[in-house]
C-alpha atoms as a PDB file:
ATOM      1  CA  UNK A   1     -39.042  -7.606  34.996  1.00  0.00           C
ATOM      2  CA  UNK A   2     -42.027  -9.857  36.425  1.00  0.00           C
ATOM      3  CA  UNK A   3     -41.262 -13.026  37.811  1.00  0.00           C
ATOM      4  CA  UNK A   4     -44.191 -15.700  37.841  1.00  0.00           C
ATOM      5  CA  UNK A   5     -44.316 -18.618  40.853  1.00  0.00           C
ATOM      6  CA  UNK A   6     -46.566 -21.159  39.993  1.00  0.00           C
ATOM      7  CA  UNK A   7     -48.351 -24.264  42.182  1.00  0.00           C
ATOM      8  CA  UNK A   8     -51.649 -26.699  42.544  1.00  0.00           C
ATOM      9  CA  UNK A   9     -50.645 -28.746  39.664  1.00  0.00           C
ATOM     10  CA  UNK A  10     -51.378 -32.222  40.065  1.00  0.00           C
ATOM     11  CA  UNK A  11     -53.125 -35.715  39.678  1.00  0.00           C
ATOM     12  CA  UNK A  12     -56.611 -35.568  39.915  1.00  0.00           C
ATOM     13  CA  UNK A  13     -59.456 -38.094  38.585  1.00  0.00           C
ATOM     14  CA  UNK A  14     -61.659 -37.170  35.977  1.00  0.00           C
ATOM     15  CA  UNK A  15     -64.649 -35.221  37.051  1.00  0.00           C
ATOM     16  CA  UNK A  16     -62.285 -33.768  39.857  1.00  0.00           C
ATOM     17  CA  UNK A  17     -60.990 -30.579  40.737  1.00  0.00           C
ATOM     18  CA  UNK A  18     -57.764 -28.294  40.994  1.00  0.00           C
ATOM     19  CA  UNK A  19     -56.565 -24.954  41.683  1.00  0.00           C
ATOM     20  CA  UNK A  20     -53.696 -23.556  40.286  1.00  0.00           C
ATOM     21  CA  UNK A  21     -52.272 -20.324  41.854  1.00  0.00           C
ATOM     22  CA  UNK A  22     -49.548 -18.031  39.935  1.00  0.00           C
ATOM     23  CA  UNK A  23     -47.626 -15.377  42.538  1.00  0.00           C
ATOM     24  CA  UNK A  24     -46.351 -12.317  40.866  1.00  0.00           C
ATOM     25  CA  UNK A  25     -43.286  -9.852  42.052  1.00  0.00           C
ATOM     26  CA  UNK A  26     -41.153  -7.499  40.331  1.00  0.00           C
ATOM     27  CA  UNK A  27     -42.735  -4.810  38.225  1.00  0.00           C
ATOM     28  CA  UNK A  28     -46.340  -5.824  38.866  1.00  0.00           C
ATOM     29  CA  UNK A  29     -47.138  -2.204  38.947  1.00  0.00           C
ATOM     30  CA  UNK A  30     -47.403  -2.264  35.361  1.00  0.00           C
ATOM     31  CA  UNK A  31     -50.140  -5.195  35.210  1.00  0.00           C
ATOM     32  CA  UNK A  32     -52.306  -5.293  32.012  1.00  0.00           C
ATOM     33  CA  UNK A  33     -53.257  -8.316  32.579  1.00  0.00           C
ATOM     34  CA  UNK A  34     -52.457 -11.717  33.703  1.00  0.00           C
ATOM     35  CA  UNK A  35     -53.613 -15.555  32.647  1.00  0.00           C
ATOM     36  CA  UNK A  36     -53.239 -18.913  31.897  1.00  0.00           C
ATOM     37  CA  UNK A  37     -52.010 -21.212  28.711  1.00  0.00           C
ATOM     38  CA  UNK A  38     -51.555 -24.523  28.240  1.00  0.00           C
ATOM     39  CA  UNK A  39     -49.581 -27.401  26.121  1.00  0.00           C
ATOM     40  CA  UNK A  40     -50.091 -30.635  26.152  1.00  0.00           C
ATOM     41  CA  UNK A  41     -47.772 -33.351  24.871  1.00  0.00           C
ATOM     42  CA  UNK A  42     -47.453 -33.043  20.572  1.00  0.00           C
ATOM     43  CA  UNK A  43     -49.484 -29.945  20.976  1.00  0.00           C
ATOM     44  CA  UNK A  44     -48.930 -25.385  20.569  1.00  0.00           C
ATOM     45  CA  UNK A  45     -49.479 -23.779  23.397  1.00  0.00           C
ATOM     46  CA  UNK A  46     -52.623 -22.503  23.694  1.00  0.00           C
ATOM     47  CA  UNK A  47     -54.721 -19.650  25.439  1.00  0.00           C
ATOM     48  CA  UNK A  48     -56.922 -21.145  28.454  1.00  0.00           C
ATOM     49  CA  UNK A  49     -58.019 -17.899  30.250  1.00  0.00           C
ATOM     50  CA  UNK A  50     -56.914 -14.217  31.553  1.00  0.00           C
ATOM     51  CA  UNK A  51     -57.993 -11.198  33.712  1.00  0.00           C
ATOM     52  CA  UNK A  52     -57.286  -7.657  32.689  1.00  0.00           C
ATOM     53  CA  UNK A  53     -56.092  -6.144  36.128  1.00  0.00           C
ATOM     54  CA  UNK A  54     -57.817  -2.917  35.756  1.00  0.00           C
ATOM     55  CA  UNK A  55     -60.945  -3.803  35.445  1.00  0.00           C
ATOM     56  CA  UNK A  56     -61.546  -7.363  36.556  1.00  0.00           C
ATOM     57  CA  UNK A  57     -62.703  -8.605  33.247  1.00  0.00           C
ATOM     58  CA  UNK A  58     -62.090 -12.198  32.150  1.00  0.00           C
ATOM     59  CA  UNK A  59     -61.936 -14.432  29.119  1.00  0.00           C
ATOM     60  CA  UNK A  60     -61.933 -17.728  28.379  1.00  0.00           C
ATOM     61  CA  UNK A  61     -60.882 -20.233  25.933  1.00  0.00           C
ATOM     62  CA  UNK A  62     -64.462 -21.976  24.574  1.00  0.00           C
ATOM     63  CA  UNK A  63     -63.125 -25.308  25.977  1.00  0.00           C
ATOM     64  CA  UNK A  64     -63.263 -24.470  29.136  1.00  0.00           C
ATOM     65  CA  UNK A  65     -66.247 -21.818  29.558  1.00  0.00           C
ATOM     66  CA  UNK A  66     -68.091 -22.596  32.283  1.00  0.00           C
ATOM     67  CA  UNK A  67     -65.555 -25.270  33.927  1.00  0.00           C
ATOM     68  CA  UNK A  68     -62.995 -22.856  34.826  1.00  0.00           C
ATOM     69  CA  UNK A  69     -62.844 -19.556  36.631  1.00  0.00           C
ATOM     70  CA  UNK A  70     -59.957 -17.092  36.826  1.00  0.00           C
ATOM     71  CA  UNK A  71     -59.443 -14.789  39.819  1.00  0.00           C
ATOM     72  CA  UNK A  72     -57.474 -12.774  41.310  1.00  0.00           C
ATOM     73  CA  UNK A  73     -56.024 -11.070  44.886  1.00  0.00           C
ATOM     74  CA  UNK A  74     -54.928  -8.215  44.266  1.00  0.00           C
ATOM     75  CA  UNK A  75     -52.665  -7.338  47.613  1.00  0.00           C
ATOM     76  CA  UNK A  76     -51.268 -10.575  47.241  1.00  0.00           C
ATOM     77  CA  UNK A  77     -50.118  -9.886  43.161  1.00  0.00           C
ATOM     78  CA  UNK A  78     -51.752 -13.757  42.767  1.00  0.00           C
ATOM     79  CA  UNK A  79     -54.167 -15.065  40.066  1.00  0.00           C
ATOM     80  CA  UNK A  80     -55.843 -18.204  40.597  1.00  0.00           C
ATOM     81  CA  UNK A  81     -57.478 -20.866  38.106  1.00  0.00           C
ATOM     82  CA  UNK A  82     -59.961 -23.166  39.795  1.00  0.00           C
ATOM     83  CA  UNK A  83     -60.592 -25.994  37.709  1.00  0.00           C
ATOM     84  CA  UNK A  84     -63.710 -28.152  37.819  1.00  0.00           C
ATOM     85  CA  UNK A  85     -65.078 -30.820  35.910  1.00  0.00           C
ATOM     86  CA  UNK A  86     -61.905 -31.625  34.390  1.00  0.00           C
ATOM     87  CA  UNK A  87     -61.984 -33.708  31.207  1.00  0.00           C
ATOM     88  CA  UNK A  88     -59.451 -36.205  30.158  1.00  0.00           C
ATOM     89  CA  UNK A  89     -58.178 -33.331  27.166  1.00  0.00           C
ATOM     90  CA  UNK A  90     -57.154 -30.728  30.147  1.00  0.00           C
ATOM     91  CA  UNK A  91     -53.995 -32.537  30.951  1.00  0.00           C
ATOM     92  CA  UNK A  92     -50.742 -30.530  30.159  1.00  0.00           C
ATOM     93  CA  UNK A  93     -48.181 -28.282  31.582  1.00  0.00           C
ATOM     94  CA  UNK A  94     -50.488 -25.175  32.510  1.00  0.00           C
ATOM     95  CA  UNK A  95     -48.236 -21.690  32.580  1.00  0.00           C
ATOM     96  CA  UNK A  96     -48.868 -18.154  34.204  1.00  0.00           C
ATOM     97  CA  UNK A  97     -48.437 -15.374  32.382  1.00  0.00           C
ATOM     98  CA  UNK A  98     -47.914 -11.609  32.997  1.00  0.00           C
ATOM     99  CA  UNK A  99     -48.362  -8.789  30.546  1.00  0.00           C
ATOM    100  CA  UNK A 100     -47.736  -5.105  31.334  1.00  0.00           C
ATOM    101  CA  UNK A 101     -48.766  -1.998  29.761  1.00  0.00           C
ATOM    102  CA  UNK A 102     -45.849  -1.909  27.337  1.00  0.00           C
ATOM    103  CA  UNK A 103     -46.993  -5.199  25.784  1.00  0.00           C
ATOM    104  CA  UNK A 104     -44.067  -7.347  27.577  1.00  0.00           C
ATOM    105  CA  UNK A 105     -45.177 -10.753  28.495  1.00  0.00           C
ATOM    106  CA  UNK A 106     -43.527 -12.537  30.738  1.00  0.00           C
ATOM    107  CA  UNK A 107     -44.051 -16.681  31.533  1.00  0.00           C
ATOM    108  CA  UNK A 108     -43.924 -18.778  34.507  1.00  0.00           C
ATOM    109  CA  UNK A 109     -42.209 -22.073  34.778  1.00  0.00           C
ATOM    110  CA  UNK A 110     -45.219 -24.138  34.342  1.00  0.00           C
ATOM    111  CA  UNK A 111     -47.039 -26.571  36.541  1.00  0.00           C
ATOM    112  CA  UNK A 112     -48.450 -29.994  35.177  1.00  0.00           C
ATOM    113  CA  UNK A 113     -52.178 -30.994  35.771  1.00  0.00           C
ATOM    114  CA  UNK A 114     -52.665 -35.113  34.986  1.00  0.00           C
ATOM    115  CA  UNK A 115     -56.018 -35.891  34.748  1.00  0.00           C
ATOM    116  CA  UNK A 116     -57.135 -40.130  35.273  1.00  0.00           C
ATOM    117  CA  UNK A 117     -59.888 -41.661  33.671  1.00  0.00           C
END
């Protein structure tokens, strides 16, 4: 079992900037990988980015190539988002998520990011 503590949501204006961080414990020795969706009010859920543990390798959701950037620290079991350039489609509740080697994913609690135009 992984549990997922999430924080850096917020209100920022368009154009600003945020970083959300997402604190792992539990069975984080089984990391495959960990990352970020989103869902925004009427809206699925959907991918934003993730980092395969192993080898530091990232991926990103088209809509946010090149705005966001997922990292990690590894002694402290955290992965970060920074988020720049946010647009007025980013807002929604943004959730960490953990996946281990078996294929079990575990979710955080979410944290909501409110952009203003």
């Amino acid at each position: 079992q992984v549990q997922l503590v999430e924080s850096g949501g917020g209100l920022v204006q368009a154009g600003g900037s945020l970083r959300l961080s997402c604190a792992a414990s539990g069975r984080t020795f089984s990391t495959y990988d960990m990352g970020w969706y989103r869902q925004a009010p009427g809206k699925e859920r959907e991918f934003v980015a993730s980092l395969t543990w192993s080898i530091d390798s990232t991926r990103y959701a088209d809509s946010v190539k090149g705005r966001f950037t997922i990292s990690r620290d590894i002694v402290k079991n955290t992965v970060y988002l920074q988020m720049n350039s946010l647009k007025s489609e980013d807002p929604a509740v943004y959730y960490c998520t953990h996946t281990s080697h078996s294929g079990r994913r575990s979710w955080g609690q979410g944290t909501q990011v409110t952009v203003s135009s």
